[in-house]
PDB file of N, CA and C in Angstrom:
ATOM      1  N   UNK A   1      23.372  26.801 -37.243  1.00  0.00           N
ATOM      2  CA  UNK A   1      22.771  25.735 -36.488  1.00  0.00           C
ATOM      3  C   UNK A   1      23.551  24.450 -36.706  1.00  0.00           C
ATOM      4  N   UNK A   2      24.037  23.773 -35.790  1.00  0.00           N
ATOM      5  CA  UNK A   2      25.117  22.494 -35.750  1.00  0.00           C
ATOM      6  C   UNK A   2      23.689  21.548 -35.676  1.00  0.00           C
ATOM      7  N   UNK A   3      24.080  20.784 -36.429  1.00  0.00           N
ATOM      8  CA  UNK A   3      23.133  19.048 -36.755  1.00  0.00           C
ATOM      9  C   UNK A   3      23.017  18.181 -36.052  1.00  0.00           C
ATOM     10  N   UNK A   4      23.382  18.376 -34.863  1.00  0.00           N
ATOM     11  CA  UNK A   4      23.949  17.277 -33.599  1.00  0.00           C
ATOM     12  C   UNK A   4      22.899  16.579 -32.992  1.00  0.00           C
ATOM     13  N   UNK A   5      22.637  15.681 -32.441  1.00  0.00           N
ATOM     14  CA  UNK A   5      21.835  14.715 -31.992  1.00  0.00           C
ATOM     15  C   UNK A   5      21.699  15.041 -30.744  1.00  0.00           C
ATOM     16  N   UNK A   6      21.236  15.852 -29.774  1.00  0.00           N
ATOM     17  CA  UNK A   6      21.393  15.759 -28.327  1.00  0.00           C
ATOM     18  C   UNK A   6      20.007  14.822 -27.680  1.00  0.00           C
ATOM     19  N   UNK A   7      20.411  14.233 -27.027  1.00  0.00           N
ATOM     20  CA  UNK A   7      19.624  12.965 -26.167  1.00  0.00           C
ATOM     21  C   UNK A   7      19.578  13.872 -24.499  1.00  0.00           C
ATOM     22  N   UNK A   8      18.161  12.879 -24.170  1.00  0.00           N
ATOM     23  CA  UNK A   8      17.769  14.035 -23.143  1.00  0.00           C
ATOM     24  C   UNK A   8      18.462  12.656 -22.446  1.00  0.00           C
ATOM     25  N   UNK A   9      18.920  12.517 -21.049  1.00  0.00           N
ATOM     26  CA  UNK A   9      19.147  11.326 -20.086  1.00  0.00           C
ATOM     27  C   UNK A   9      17.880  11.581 -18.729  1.00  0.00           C
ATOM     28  N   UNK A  10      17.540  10.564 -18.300  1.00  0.00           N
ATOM     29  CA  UNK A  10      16.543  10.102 -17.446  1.00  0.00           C
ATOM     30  C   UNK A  10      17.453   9.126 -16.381  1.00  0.00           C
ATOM     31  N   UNK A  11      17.445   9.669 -15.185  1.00  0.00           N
ATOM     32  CA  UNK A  11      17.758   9.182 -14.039  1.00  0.00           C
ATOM     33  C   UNK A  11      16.928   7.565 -14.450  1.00  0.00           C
ATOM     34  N   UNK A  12      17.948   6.424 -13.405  1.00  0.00           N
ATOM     35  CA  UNK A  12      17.505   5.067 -13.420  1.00  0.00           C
ATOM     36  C   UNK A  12      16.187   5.343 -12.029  1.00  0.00           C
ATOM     37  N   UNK A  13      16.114   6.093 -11.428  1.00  0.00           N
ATOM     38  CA  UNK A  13      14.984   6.260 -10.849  1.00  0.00           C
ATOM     39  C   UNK A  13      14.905   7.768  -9.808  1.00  0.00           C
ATOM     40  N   UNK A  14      13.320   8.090  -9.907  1.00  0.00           N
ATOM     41  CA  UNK A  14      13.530   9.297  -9.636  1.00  0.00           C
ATOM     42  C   UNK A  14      13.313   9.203  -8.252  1.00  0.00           C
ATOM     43  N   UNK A  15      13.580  10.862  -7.813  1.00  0.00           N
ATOM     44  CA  UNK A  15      13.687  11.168  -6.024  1.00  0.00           C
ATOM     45  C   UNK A  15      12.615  10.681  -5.705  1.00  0.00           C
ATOM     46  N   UNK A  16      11.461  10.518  -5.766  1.00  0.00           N
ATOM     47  CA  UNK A  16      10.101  10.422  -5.323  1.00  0.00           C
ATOM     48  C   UNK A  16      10.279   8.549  -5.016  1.00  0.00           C
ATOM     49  N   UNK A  17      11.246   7.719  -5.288  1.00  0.00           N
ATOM     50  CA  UNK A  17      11.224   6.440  -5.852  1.00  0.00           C
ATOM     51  C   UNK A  17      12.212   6.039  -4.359  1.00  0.00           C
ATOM     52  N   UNK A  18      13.738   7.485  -5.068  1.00  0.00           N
ATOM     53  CA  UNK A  18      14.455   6.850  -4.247  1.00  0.00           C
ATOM     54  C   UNK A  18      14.104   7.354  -2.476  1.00  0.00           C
ATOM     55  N   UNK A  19      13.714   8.155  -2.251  1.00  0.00           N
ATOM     56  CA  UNK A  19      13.049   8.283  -0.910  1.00  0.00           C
ATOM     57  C   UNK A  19      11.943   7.662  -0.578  1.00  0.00           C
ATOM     58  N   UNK A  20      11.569   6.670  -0.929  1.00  0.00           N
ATOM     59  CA  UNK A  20      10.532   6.028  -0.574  1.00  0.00           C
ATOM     60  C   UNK A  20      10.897   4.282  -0.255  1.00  0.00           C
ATOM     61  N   UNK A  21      11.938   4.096  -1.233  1.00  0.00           N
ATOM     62  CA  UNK A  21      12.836   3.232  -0.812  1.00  0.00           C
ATOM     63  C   UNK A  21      13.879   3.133   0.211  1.00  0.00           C
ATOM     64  N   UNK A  22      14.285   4.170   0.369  1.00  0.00           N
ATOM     65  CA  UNK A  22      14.879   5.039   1.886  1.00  0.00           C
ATOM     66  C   UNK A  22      14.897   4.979   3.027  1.00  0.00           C
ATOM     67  N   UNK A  23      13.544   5.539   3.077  1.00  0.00           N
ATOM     68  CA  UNK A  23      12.510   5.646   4.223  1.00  0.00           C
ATOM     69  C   UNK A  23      12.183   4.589   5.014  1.00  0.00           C
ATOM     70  N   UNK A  24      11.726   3.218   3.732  1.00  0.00           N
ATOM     71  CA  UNK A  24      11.274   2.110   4.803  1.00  0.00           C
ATOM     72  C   UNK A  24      12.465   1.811   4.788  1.00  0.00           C
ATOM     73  N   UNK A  25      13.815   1.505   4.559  1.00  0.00           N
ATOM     74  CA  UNK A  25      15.070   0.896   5.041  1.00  0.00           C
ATOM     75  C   UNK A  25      15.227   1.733   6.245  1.00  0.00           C
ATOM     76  N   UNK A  26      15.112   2.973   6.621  1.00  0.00           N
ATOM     77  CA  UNK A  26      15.416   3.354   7.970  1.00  0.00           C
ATOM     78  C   UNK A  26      13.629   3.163   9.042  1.00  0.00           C
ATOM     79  N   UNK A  27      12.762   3.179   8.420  1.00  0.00           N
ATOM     80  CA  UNK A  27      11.539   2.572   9.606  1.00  0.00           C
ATOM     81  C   UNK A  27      11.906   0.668   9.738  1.00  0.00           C
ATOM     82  N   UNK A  28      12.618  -0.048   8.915  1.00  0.00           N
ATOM     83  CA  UNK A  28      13.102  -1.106   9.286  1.00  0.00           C
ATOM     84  C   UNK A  28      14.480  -1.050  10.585  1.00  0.00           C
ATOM     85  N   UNK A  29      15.266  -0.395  10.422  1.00  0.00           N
ATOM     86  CA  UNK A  29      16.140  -0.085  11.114  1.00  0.00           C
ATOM     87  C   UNK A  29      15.816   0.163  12.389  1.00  0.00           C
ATOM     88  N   UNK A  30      14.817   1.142  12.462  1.00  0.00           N
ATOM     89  CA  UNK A  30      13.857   1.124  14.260  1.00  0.00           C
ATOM     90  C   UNK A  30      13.455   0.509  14.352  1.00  0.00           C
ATOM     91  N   UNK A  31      12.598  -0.372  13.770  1.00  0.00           N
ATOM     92  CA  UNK A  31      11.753  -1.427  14.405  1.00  0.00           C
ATOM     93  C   UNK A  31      12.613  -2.423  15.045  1.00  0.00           C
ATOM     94  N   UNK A  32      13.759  -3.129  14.094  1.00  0.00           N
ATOM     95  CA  UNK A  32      15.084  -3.914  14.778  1.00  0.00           C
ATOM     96  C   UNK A  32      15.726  -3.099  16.437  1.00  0.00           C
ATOM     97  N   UNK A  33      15.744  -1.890  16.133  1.00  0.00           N
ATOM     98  CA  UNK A  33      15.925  -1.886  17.287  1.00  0.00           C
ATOM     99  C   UNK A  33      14.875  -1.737  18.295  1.00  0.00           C
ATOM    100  N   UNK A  34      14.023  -1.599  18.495  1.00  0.00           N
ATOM    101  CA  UNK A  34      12.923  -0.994  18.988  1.00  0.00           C
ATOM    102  C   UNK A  34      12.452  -2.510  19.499  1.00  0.00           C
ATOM    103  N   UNK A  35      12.001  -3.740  18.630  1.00  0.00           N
ATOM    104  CA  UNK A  35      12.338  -5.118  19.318  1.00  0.00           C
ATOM    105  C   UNK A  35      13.442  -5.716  19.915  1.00  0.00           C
ATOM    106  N   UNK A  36      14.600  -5.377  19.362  1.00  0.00           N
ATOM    107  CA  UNK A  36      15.926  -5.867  20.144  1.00  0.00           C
ATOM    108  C   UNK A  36      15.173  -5.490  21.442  1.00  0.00           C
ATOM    109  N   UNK A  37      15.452  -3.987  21.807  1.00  0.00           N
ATOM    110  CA  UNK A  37      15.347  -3.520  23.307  1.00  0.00           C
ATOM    111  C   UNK A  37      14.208  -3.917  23.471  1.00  0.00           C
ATOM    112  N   UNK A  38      13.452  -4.707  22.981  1.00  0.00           N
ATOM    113  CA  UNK A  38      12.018  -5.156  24.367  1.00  0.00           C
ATOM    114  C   UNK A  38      12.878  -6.669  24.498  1.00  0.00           C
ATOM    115  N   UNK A  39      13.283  -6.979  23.722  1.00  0.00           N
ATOM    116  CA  UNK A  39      14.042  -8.580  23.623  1.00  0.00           C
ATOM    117  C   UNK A  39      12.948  -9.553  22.830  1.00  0.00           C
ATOM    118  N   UNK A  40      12.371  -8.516  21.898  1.00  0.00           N
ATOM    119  CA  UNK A  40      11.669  -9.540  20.992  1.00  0.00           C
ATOM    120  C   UNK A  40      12.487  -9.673  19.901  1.00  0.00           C
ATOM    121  N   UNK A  41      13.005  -9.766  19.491  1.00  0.00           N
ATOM    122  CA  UNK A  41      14.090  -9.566  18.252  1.00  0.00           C
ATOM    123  C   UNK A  41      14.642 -11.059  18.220  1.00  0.00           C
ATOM    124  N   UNK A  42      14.640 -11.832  17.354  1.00  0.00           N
ATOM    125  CA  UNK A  42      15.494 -13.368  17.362  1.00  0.00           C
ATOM    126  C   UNK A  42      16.657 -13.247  16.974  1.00  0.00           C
ATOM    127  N   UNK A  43      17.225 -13.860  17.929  1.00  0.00           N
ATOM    128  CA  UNK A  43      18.852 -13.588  17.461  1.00  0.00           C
ATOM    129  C   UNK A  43      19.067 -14.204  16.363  1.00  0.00           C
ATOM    130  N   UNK A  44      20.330 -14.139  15.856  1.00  0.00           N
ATOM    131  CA  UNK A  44      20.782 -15.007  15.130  1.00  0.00           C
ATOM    132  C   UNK A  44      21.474 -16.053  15.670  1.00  0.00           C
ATOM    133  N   UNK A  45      22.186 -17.454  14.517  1.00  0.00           N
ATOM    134  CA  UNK A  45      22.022 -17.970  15.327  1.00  0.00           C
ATOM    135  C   UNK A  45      24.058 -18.473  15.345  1.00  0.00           C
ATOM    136  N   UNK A  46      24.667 -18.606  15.758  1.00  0.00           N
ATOM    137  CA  UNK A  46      25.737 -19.236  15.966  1.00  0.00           C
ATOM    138  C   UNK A  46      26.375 -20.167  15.347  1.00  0.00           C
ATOM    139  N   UNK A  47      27.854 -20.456  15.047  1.00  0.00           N
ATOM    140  CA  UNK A  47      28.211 -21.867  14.430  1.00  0.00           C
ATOM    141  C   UNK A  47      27.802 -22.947  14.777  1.00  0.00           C
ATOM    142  N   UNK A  48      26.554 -24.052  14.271  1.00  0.00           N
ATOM    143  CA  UNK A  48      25.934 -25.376  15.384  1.00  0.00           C
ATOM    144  C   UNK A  48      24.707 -24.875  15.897  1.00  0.00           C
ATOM    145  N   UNK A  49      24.186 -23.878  16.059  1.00  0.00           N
ATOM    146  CA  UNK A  49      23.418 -23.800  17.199  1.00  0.00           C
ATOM    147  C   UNK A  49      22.028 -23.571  16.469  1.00  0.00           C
ATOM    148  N   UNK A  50      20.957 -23.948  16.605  1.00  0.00           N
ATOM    149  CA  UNK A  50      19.524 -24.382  15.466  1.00  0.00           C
ATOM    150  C   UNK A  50      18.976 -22.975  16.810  1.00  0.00           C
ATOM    151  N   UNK A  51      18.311 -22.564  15.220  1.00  0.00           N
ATOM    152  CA  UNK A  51      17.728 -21.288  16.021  1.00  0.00           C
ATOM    153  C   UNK A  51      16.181 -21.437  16.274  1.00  0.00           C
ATOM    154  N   UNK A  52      15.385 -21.070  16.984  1.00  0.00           N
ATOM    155  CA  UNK A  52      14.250 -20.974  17.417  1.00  0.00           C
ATOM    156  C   UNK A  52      13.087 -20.529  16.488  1.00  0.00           C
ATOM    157  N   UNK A  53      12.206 -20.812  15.869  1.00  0.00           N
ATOM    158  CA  UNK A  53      10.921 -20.871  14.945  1.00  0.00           C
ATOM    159  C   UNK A  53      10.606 -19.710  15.843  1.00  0.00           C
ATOM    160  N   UNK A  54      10.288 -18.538  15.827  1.00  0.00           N
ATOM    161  CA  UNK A  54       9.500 -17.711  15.924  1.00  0.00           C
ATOM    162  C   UNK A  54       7.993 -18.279  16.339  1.00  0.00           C
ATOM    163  N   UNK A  55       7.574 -18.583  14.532  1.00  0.00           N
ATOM    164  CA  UNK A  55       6.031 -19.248  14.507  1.00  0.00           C
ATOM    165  C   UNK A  55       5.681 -20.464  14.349  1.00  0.00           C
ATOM    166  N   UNK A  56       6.554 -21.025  15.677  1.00  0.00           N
ATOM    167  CA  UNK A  56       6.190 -22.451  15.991  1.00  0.00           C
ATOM    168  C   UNK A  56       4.792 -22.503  16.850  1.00  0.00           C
ATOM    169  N   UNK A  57       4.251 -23.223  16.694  1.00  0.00           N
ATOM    170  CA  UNK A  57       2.764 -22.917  17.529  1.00  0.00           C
ATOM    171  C   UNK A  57       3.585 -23.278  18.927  1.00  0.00           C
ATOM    172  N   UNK A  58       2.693 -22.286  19.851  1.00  0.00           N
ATOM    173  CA  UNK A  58       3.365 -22.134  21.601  1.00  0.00           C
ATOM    174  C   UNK A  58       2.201 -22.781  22.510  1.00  0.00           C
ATOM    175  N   UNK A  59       2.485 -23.488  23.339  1.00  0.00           N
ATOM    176  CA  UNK A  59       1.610 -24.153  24.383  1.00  0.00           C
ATOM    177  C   UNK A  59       0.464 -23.201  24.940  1.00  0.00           C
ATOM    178  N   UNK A  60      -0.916 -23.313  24.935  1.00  0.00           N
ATOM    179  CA  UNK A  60      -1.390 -22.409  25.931  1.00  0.00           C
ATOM    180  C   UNK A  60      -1.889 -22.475  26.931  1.00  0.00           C
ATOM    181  N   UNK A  61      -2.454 -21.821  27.337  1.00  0.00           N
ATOM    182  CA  UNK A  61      -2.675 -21.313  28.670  1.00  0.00           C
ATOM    183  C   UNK A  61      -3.634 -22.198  29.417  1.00  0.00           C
ATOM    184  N   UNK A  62      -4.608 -22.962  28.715  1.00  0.00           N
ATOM    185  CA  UNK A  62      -5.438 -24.119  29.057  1.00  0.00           C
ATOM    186  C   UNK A  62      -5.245 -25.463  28.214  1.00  0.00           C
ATOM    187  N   UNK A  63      -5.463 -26.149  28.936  1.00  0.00           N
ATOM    188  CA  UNK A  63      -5.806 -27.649  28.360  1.00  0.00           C
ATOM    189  C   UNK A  63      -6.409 -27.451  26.940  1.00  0.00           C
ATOM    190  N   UNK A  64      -6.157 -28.127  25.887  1.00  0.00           N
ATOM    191  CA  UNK A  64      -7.294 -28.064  24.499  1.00  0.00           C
ATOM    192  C   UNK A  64      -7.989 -29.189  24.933  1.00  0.00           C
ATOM    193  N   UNK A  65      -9.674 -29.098  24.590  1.00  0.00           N
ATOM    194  CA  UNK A  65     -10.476 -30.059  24.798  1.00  0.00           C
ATOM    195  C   UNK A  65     -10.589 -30.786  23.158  1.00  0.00           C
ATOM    196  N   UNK A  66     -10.720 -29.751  22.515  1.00  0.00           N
ATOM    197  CA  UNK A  66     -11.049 -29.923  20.859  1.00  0.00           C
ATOM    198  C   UNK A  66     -10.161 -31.014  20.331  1.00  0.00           C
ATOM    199  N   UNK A  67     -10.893 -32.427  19.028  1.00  0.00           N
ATOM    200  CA  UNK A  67      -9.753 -32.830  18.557  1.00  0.00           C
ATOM    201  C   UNK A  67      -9.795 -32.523  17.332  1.00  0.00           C
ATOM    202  N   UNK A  68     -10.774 -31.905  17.015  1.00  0.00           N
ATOM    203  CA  UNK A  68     -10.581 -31.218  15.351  1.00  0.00           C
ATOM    204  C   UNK A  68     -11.533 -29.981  15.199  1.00  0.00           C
ATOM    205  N   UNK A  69     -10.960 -29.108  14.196  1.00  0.00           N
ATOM    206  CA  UNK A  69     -11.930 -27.888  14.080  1.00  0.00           C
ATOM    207  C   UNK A  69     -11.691 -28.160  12.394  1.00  0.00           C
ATOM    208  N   UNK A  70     -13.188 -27.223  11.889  1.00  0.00           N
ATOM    209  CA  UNK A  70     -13.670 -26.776  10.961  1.00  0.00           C
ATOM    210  C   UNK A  70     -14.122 -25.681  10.598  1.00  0.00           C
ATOM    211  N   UNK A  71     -13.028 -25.394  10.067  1.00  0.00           N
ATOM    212  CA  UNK A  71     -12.999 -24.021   9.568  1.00  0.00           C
ATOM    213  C   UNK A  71     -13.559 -23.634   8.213  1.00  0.00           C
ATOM    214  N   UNK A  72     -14.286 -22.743   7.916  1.00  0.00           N
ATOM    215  CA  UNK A  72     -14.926 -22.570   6.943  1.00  0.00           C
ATOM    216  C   UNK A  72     -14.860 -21.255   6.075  1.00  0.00           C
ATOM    217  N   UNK A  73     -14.126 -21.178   5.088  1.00  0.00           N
ATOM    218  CA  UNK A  73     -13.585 -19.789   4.432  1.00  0.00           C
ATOM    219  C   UNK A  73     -14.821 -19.930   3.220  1.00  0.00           C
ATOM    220  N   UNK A  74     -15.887 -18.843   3.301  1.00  0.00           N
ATOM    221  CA  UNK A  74     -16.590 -18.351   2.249  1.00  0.00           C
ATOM    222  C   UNK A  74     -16.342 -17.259   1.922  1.00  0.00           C
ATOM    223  N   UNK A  75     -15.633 -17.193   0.514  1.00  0.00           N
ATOM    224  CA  UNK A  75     -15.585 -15.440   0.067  1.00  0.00           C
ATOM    225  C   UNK A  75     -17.150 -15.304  -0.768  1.00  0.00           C
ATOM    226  N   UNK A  76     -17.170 -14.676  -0.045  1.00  0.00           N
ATOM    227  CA  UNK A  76     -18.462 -13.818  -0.811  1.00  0.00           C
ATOM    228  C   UNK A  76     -19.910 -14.377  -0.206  1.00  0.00           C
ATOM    229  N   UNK A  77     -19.565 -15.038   1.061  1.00  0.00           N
ATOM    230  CA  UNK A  77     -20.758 -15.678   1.881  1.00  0.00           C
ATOM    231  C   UNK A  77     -21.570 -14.454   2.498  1.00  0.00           C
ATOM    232  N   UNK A  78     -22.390 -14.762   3.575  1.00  0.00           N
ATOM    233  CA  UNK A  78     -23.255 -14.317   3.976  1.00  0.00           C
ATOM    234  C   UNK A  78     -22.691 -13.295   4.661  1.00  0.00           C
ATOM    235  N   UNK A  79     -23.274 -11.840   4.693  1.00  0.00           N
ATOM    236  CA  UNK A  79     -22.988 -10.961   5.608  1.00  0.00           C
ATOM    237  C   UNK A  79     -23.046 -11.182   7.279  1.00  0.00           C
ATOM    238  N   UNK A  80     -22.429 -10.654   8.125  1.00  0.00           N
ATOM    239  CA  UNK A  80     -22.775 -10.923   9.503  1.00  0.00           C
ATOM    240  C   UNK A  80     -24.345 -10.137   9.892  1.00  0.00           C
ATOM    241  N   UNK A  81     -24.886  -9.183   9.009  1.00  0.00           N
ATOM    242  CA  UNK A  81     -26.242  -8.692   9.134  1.00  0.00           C
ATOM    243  C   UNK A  81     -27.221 -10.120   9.110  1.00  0.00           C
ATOM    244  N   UNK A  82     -26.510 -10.622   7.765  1.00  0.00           N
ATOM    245  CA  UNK A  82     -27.930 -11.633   7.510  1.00  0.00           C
ATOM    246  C   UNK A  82     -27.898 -12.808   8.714  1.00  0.00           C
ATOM    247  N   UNK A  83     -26.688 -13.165   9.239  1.00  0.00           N
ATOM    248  CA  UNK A  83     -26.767 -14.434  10.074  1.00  0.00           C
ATOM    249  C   UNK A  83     -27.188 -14.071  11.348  1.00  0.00           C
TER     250      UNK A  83
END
């Protein structure tokens, strides 16, 4: 019997890890294209050229009458049963 030290080695990450990391890099990959071709996709933008806010708030469809709202975030408020 030789005295030797053998060490087990462990992958830096396993298959279950690296296909899952994978996967969404190629469901990212369709979606880019999949918006390109509707032409929702924002380009990039050019040497100089200021690119477009996505989620800039967009004009709508009617006049706003409102000059302020109040919005009211209760966690753990009233059910929609009770009101």
């Amino acid at each position: 019997m030789s005295n030797e030290n053998h060490q087990i080695v462990t992958p830096c990450c396993s298959r279950r890890h690296f296909l899952q990391r994978a996967g969404a890099g190629f469901g990212m990959l369709a979606l880019a294209d999949l918006l390109s071709s509707q032409g929702l996709l924002v380009p990039e933008a050019q040497a100089g050229e200021k690119l477009i806010n996505p989620l800039a708030p967009k004009a709508g469809h009617f006049p706003t009458k409102a000059k302020s709202a109040i919005w009211l975030f209760m966690n753990g408020g009233q059910s929609q049963v009770d009101t």
